[in-house]
C-alpha atoms as a PDB file:
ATOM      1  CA  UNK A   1       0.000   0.000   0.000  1.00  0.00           C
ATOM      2  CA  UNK A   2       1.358   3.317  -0.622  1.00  0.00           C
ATOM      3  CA  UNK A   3       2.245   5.877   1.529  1.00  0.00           C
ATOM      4  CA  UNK A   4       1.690   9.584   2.335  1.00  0.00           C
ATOM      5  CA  UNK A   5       3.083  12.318   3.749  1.00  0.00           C
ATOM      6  CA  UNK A   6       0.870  14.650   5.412  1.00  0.00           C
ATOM      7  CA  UNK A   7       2.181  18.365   7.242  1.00  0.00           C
ATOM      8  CA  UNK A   8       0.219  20.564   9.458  1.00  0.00           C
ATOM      9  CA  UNK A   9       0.964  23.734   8.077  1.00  0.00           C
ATOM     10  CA  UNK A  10      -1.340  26.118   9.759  1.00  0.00           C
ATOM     11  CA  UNK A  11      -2.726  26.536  13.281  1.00  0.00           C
ATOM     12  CA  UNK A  12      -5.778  24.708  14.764  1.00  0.00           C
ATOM     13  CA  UNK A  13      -6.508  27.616  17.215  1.00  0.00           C
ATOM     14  CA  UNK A  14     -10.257  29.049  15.918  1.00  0.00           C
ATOM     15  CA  UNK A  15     -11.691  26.323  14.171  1.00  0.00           C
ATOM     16  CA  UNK A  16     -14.074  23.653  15.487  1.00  0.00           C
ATOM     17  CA  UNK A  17     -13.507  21.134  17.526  1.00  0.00           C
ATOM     18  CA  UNK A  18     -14.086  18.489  14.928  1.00  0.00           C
ATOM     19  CA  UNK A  19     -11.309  19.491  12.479  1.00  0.00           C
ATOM     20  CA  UNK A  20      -9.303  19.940  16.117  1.00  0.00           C
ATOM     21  CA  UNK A  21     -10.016  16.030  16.726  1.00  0.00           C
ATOM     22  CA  UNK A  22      -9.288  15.062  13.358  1.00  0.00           C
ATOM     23  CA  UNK A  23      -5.570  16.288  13.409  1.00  0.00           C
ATOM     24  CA  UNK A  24      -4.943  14.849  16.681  1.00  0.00           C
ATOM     25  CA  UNK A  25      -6.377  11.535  15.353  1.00  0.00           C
ATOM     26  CA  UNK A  26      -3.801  11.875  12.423  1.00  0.00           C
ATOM     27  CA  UNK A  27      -0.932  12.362  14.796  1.00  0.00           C
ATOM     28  CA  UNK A  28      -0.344  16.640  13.832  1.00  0.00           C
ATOM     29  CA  UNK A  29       0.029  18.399  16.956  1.00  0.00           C
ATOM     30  CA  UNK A  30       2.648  21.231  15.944  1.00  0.00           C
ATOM     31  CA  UNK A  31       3.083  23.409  12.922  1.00  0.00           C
ATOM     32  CA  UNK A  32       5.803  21.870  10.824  1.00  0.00           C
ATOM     33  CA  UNK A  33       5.166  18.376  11.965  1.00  0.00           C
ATOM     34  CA  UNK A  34       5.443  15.146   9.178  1.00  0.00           C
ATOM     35  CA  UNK A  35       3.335  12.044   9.855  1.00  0.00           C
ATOM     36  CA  UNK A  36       3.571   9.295   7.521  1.00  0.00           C
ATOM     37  CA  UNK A  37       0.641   6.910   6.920  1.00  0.00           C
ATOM     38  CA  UNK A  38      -0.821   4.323   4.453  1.00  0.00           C
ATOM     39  CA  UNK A  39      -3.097   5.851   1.271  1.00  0.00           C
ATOM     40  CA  UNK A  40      -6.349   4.305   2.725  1.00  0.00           C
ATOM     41  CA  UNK A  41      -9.889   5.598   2.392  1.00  0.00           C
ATOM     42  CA  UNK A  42     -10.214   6.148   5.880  1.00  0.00           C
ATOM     43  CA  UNK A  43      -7.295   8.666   6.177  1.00  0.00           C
ATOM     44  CA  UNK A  44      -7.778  10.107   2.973  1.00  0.00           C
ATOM     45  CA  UNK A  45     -11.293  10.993   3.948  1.00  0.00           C
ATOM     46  CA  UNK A  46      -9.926  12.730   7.048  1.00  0.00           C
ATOM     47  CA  UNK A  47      -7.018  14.480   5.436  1.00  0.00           C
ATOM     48  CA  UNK A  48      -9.931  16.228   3.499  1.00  0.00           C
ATOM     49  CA  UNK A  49     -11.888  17.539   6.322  1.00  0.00           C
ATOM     50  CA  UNK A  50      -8.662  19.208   7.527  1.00  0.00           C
ATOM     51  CA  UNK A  51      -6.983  19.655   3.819  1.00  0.00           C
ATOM     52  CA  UNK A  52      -6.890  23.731   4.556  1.00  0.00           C
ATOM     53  CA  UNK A  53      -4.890  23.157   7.534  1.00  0.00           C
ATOM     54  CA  UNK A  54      -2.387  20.729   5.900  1.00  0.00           C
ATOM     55  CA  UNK A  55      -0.523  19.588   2.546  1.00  0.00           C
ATOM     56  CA  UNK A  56      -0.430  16.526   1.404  1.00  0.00           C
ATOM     57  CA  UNK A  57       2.866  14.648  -0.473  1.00  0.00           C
ATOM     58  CA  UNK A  58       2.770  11.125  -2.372  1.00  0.00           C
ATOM     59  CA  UNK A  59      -0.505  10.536  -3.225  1.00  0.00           C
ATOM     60  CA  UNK A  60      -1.742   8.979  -6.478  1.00  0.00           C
END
């Protein structure tokens, strides 16, 4: 399965508490921080709810 990159690139501080709980569930806790996981629906689907927040390297 392939992998992706995914970095939080802007702050959490103002939005709701969903997208909030949706980084932490991807592992992003500080600007600047990497996190590597597998291209699955389920992560893909929550790197979209947050995909103003982050960028995204390696996918398809």
């Amino acid at each position: 399965m392939a992998k992706i990159k995914i970095t939080k690139v802007k702050s959490a501080i103002n939005r709701p508490q969903r997208q909030k709980r949706t980084l932490e569930a991807l592992g992003l806790r500080k600007i600047g921080q990497v996190v590597e996981h597998d291209d699955s629906p389920n992560i893909i689907g929550m790197v979209n709810k947050v995909k103003h927040l982050v960028s995204v390297e390696g996918t398809k």
